[in-house]
PDB file of N, CA and C in Angstrom:
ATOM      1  N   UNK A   1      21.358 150.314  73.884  1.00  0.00           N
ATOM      2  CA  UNK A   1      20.190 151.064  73.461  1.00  0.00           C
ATOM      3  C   UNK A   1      20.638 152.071  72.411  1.00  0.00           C
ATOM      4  N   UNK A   2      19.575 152.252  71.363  1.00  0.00           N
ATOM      5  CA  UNK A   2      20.336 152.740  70.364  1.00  0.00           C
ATOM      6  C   UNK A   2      19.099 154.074  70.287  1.00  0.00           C
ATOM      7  N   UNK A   3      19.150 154.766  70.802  1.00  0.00           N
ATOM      8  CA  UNK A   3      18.167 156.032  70.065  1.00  0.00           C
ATOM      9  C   UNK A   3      18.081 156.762  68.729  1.00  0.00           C
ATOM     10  N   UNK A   4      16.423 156.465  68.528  1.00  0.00           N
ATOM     11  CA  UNK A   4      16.413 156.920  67.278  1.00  0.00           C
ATOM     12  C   UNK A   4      14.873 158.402  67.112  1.00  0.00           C
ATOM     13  N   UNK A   5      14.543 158.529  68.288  1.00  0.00           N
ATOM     14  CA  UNK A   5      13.901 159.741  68.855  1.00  0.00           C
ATOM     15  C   UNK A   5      14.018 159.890  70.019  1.00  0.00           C
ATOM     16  N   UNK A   6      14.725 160.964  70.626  1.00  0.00           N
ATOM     17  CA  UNK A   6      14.982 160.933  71.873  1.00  0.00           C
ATOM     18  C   UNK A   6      15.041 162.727  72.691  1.00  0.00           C
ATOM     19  N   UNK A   7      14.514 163.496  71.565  1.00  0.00           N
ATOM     20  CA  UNK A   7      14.545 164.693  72.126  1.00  0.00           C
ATOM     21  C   UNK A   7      12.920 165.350  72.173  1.00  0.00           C
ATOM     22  N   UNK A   8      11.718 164.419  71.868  1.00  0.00           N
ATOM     23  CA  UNK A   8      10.662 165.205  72.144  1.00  0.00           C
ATOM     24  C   UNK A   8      10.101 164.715  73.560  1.00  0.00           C
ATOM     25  N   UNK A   9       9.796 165.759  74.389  1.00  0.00           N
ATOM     26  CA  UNK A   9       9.434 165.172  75.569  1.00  0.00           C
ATOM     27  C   UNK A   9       8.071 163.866  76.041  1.00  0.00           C
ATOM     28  N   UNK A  10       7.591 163.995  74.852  1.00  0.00           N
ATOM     29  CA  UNK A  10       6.210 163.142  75.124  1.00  0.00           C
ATOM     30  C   UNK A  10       6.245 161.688  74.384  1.00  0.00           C
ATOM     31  N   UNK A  11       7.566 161.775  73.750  1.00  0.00           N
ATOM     32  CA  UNK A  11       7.643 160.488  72.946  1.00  0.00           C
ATOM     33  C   UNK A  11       9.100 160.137  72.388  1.00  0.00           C
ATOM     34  N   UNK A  12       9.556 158.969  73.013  1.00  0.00           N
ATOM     35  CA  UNK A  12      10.862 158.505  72.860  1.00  0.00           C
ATOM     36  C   UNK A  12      10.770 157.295  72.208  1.00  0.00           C
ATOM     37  N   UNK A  13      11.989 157.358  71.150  1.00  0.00           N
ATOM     38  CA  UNK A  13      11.907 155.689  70.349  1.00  0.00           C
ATOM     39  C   UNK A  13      13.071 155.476  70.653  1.00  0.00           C
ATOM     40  N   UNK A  14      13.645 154.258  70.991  1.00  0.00           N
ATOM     41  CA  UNK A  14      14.842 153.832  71.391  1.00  0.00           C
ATOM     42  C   UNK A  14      14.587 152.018  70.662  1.00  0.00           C
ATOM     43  N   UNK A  15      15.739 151.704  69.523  1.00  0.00           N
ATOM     44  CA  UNK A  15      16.469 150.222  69.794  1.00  0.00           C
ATOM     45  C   UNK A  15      16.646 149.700  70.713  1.00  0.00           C
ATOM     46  N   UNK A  16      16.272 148.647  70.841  1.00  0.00           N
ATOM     47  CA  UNK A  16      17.183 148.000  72.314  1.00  0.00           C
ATOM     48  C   UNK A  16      17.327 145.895  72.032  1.00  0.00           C
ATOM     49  N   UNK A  17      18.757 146.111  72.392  1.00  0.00           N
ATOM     50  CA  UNK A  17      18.871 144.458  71.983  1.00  0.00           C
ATOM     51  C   UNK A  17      18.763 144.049  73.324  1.00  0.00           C
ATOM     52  N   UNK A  18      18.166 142.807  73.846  1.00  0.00           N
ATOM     53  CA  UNK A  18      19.028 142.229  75.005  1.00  0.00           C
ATOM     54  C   UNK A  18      19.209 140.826  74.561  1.00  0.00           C
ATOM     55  N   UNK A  19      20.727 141.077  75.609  1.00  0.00           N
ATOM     56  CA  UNK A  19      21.379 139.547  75.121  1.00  0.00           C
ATOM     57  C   UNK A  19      20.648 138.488  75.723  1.00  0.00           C
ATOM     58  N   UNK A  20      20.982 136.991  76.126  1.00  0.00           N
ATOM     59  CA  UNK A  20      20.087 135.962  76.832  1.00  0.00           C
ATOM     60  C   UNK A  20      20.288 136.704  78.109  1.00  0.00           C
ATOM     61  N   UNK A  21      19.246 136.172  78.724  1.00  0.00           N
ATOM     62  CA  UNK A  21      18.844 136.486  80.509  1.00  0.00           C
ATOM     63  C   UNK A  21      19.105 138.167  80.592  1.00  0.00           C
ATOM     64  N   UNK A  22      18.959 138.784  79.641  1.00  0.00           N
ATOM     65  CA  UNK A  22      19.302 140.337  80.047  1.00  0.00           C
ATOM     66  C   UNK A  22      17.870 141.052  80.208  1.00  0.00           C
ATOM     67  N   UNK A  23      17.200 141.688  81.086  1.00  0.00           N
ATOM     68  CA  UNK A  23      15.993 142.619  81.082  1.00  0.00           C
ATOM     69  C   UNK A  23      16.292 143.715  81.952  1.00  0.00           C
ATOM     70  N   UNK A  24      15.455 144.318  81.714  1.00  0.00           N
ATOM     71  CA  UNK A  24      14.968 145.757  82.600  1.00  0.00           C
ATOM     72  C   UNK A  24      14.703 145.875  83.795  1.00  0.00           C
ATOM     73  N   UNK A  25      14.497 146.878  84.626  1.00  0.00           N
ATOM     74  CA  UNK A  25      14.359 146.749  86.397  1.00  0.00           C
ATOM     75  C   UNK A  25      12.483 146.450  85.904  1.00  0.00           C
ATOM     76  N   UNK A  26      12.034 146.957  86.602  1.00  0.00           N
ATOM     77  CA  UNK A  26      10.538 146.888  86.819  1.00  0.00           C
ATOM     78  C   UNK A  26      10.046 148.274  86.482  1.00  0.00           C
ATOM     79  N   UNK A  27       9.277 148.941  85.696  1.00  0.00           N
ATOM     80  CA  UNK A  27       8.894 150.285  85.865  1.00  0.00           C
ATOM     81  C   UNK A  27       7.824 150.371  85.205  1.00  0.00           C
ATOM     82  N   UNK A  28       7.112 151.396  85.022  1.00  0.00           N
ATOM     83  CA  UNK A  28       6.283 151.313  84.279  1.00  0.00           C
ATOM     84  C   UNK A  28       6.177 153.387  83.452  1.00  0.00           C
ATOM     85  N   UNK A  29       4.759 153.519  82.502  1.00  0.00           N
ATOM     86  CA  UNK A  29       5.074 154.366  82.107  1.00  0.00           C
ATOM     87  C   UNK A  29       4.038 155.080  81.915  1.00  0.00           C
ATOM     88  N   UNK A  30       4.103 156.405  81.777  1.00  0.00           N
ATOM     89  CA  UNK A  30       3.160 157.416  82.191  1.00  0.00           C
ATOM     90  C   UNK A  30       1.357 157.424  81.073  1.00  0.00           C
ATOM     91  N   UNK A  31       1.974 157.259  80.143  1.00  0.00           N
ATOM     92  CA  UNK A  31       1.205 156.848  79.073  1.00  0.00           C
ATOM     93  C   UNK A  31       0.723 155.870  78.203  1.00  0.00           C
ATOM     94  N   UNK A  32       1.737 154.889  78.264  1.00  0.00           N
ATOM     95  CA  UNK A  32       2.088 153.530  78.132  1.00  0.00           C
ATOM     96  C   UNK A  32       3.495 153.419  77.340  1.00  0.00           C
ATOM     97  N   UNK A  33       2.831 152.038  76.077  1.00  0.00           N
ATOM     98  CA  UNK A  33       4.393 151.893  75.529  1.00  0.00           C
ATOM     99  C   UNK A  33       4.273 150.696  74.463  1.00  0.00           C
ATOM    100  N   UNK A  34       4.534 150.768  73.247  1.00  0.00           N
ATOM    101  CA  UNK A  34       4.461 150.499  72.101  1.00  0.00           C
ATOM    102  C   UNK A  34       5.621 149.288  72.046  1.00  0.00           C
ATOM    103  N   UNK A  35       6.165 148.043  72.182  1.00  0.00           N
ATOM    104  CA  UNK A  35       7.432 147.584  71.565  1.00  0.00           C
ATOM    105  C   UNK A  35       6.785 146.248  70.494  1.00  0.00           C
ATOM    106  N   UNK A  36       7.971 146.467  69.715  1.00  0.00           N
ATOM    107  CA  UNK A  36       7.799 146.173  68.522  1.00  0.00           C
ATOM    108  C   UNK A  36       9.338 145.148  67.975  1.00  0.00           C
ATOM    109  N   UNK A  37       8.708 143.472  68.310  1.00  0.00           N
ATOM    110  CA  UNK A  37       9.787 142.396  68.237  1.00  0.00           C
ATOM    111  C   UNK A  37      10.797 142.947  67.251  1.00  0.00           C
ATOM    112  N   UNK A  38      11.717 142.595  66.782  1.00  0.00           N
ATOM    113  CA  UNK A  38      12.459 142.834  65.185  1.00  0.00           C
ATOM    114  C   UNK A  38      13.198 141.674  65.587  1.00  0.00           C
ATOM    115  N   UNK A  39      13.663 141.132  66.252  1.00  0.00           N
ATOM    116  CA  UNK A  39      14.892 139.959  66.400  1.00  0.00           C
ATOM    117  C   UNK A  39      15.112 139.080  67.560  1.00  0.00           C
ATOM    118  N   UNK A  40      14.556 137.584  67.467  1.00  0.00           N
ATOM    119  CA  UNK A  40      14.643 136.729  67.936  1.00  0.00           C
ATOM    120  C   UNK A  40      13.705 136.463  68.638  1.00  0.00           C
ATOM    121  N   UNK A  41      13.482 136.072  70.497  1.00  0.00           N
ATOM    122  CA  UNK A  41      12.102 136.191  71.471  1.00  0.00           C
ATOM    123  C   UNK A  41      13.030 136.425  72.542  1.00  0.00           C
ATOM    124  N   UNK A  42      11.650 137.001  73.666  1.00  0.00           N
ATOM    125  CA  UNK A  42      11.885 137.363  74.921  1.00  0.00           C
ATOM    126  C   UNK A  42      10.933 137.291  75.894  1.00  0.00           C
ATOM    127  N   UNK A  43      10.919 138.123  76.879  1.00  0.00           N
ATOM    128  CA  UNK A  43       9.716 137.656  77.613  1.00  0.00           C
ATOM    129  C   UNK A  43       9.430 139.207  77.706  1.00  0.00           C
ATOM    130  N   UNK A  44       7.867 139.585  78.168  1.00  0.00           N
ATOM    131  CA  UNK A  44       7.120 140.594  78.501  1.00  0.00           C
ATOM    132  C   UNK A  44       6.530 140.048  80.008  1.00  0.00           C
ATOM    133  N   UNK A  45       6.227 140.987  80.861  1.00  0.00           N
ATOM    134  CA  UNK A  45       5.770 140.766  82.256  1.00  0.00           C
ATOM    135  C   UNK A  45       5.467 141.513  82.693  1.00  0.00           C
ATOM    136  N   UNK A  46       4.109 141.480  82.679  1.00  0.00           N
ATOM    137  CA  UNK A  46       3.078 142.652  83.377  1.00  0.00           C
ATOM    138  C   UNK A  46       2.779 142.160  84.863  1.00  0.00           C
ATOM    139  N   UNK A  47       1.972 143.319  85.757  1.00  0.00           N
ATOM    140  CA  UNK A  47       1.815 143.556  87.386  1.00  0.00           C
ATOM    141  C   UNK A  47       1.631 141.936  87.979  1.00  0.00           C
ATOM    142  N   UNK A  48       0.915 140.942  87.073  1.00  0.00           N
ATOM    143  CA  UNK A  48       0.605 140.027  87.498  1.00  0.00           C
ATOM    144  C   UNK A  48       1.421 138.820  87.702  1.00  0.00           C
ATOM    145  N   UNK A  49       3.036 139.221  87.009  1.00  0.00           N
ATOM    146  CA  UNK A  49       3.835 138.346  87.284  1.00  0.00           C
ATOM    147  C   UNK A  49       4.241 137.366  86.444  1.00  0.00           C
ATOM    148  N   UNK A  50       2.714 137.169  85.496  1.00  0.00           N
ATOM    149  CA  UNK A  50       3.073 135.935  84.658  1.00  0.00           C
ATOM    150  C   UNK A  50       3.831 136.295  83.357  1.00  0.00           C
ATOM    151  N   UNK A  51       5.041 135.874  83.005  1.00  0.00           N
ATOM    152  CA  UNK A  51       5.727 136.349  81.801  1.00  0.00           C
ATOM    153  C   UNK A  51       5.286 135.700  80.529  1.00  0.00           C
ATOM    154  N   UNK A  52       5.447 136.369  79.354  1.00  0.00           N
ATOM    155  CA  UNK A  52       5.028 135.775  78.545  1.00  0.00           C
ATOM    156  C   UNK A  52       6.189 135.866  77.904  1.00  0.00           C
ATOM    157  N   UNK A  53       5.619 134.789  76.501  1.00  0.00           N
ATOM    158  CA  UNK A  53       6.896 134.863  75.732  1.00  0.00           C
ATOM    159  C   UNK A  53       6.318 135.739  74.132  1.00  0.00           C
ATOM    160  N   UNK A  54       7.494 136.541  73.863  1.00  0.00           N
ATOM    161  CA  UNK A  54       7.207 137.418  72.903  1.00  0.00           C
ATOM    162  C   UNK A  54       8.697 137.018  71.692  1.00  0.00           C
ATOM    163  N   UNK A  55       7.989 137.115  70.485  1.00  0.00           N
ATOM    164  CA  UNK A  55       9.095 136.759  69.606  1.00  0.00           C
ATOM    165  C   UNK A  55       8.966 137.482  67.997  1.00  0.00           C
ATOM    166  N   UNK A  56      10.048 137.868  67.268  1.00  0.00           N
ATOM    167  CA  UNK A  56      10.173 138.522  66.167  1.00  0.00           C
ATOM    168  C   UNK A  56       8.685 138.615  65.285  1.00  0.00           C
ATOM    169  N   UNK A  57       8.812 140.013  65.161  1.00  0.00           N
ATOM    170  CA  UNK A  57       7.381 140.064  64.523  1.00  0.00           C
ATOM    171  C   UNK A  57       6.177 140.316  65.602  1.00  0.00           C
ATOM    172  N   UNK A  58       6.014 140.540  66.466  1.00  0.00           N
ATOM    173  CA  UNK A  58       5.559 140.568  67.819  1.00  0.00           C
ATOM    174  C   UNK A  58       4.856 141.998  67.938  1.00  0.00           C
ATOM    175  N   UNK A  59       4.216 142.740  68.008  1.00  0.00           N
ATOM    176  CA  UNK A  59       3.626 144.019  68.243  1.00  0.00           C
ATOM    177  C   UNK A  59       3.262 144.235  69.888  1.00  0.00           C
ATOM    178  N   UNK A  60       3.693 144.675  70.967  1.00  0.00           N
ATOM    179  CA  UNK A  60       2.672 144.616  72.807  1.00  0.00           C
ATOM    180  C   UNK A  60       2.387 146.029  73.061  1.00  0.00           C
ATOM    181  N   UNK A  61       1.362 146.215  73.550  1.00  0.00           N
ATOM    182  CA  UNK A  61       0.540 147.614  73.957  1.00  0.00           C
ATOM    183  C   UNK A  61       1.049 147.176  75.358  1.00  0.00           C
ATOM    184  N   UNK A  62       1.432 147.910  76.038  1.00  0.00           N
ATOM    185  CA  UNK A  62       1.564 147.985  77.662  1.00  0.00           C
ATOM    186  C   UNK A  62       0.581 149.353  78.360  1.00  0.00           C
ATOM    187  N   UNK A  63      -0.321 148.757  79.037  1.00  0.00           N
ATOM    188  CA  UNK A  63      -1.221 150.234  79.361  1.00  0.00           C
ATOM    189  C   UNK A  63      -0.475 151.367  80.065  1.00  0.00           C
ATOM    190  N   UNK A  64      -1.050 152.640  80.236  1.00  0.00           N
ATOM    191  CA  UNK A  64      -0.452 153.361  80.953  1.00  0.00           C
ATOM    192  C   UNK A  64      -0.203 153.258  82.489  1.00  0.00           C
ATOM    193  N   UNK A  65       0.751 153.212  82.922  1.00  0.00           N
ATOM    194  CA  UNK A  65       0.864 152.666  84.251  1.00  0.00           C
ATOM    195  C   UNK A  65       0.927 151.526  85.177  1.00  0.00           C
ATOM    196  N   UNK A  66       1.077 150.310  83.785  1.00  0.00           N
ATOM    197  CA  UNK A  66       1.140 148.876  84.530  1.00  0.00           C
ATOM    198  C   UNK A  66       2.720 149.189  84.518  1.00  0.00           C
ATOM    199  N   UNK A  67       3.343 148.141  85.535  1.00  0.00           N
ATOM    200  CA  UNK A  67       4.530 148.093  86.315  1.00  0.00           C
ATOM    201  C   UNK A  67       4.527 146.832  85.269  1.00  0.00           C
ATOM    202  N   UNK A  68       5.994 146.985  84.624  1.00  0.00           N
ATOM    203  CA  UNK A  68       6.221 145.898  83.829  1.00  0.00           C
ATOM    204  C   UNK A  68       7.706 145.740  83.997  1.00  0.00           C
ATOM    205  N   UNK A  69       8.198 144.409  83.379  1.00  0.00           N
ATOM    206  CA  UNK A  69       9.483 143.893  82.595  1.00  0.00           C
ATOM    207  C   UNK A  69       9.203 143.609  81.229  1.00  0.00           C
ATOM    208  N   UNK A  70      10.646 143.641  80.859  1.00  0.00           N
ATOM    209  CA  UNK A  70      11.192 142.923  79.701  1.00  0.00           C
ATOM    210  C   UNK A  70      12.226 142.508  79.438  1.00  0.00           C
ATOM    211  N   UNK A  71      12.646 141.481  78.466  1.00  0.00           N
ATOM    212  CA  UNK A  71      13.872 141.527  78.644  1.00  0.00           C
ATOM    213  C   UNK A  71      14.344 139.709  77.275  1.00  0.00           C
ATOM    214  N   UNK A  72      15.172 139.415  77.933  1.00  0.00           N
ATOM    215  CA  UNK A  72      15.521 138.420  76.391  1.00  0.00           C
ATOM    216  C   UNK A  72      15.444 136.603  77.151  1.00  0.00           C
ATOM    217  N   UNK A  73      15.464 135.879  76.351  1.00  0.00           N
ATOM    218  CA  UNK A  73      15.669 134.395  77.092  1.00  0.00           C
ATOM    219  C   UNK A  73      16.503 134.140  76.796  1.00  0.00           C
ATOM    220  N   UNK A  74      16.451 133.048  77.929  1.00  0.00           N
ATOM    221  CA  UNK A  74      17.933 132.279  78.461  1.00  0.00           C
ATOM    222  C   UNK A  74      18.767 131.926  77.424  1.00  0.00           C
ATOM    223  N   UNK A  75      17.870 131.466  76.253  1.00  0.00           N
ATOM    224  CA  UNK A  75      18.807 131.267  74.957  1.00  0.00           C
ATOM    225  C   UNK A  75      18.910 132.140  73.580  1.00  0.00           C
ATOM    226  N   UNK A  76      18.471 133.467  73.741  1.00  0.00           N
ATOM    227  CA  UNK A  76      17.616 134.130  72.608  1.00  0.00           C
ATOM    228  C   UNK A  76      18.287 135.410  73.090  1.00  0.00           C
ATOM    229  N   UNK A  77      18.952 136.333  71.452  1.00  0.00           N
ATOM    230  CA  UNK A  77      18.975 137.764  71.530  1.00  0.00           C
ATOM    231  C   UNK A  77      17.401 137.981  71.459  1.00  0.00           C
ATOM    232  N   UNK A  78      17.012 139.292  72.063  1.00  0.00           N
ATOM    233  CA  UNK A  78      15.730 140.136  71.572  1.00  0.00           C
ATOM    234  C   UNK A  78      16.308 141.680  71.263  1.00  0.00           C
ATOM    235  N   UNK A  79      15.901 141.357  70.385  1.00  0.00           N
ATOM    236  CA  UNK A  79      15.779 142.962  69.721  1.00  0.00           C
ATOM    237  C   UNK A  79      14.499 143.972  69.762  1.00  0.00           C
ATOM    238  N   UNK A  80      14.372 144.945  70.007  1.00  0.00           N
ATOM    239  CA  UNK A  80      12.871 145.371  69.990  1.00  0.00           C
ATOM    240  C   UNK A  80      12.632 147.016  70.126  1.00  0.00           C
ATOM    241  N   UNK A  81      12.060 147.460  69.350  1.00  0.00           N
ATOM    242  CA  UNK A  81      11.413 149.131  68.906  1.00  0.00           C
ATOM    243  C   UNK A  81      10.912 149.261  70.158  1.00  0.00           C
ATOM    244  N   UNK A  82      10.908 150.263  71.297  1.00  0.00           N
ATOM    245  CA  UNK A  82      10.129 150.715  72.349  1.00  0.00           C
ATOM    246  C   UNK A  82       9.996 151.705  71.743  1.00  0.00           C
ATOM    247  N   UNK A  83       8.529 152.009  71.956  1.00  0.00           N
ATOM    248  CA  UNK A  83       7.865 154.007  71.827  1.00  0.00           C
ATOM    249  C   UNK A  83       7.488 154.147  72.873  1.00  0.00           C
ATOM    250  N   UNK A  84       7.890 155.028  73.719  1.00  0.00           N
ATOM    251  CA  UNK A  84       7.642 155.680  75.058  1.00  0.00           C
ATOM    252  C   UNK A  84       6.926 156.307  75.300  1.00  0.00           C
ATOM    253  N   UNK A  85       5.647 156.749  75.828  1.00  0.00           N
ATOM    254  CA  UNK A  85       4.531 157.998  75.781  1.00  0.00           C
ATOM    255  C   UNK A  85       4.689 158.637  76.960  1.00  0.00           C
ATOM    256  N   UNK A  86       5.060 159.651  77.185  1.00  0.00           N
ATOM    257  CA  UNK A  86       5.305 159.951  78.576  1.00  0.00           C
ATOM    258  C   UNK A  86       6.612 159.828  78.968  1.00  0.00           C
ATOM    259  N   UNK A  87       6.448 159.898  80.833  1.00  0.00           N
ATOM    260  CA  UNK A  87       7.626 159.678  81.075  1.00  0.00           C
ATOM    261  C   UNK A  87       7.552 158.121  81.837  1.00  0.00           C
ATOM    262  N   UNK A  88       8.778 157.676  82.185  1.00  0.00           N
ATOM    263  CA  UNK A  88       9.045 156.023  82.158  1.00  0.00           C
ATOM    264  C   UNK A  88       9.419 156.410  84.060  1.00  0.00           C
ATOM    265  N   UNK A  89       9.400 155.208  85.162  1.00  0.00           N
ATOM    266  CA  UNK A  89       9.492 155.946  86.053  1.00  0.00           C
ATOM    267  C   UNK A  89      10.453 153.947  86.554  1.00  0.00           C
ATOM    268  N   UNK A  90      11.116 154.448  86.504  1.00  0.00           N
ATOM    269  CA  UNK A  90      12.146 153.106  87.216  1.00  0.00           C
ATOM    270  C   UNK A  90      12.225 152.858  88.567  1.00  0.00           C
ATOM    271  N   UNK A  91      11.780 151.570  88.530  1.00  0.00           N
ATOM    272  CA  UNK A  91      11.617 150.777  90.100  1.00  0.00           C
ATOM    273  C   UNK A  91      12.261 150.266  90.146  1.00  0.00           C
ATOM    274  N   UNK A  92      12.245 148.363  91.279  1.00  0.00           N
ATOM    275  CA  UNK A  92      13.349 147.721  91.783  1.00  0.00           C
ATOM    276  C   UNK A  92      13.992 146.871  90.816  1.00  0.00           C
ATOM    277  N   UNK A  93      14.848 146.355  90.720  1.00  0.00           N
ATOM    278  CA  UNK A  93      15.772 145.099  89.675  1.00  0.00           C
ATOM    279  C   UNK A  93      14.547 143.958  89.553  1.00  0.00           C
ATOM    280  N   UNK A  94      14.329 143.280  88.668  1.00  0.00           N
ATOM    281  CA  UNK A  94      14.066 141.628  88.318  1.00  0.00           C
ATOM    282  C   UNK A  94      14.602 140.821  89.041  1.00  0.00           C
ATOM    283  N   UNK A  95      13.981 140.366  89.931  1.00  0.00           N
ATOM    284  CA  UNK A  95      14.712 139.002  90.604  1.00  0.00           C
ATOM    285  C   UNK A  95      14.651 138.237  90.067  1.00  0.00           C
ATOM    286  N   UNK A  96      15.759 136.933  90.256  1.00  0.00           N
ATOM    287  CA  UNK A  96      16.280 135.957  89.712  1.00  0.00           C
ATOM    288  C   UNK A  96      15.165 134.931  90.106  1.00  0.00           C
ATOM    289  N   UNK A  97      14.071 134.995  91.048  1.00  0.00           N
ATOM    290  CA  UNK A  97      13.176 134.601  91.482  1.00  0.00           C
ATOM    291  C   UNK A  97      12.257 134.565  89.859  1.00  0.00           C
ATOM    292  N   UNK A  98      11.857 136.178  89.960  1.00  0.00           N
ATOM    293  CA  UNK A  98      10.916 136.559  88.985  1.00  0.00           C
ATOM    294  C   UNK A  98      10.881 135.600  87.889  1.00  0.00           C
ATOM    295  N   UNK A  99      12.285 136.226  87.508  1.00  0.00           N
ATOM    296  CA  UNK A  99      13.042 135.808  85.809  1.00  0.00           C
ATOM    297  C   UNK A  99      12.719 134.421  85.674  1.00  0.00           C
ATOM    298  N   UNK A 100      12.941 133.840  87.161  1.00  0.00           N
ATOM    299  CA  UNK A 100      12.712 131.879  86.495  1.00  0.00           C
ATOM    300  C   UNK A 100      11.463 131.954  86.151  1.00  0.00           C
ATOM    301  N   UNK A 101      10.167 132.279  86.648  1.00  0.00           N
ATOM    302  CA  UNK A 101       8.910 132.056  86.303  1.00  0.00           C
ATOM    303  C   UNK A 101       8.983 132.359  84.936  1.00  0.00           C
ATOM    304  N   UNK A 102       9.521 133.057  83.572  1.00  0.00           N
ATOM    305  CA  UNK A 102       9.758 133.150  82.549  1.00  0.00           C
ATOM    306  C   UNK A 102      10.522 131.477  82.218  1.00  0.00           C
ATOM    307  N   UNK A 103      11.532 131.522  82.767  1.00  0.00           N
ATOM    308  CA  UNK A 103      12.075 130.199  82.073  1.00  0.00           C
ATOM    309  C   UNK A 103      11.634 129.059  82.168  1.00  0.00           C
ATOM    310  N   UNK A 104      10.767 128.824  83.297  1.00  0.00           N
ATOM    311  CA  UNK A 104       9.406 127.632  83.095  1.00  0.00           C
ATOM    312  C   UNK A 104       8.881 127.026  82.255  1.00  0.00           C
TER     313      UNK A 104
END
């Protein structure tokens, strides 16, 4: 993760690559959350489980307070702009369960 605003309290921009099969625990965020593809695809996964696939060039609104993932595929760097609104509140790991419903 590469920060590139990270000292105002109401709004954080952070880089973030993930390599294949790499994502985030589950969390969600106070205000929501802006990410913005730049390199390769990945998956997005909101409360409902179903992952989608997201890829370079990609813009996702995440509402305030849905419990989400993200993260890269099995064969794919993702690169991607997060803007943070609020604060971010970290839950349990991605199961390997979860993650397959992405690789489907």
């Amino acid at each position: 993760m590469d920060g590139v605003l990270t000292d105002s309290p109401d709004v954080k921009i952070n880089n973030v690559i993930f390599t294949p099969c790499a994502r985030t625990y589950w969390h969600h965020h106070e205000n929501g959350q802006i990410l913005q593809v730049f390199r390769g695809k990945g998956f997005v996964c909101g409360g409902d489980g179903e992952p989608r696939t997201i890829s370079e060039g990609d813009t996702v609104w995440i509402e305030p307070g849905e419990r989400h993932w993200h993260g890269g595929t099995t064969d794919s760097l993702m690169g991607h702009t997060a803007i943070t609104l609020g604060e971010t509140v970290w839950l349990e790991e991605v199961s390997d369960e979860d993650y397959a419903k992405a690789k489907a």
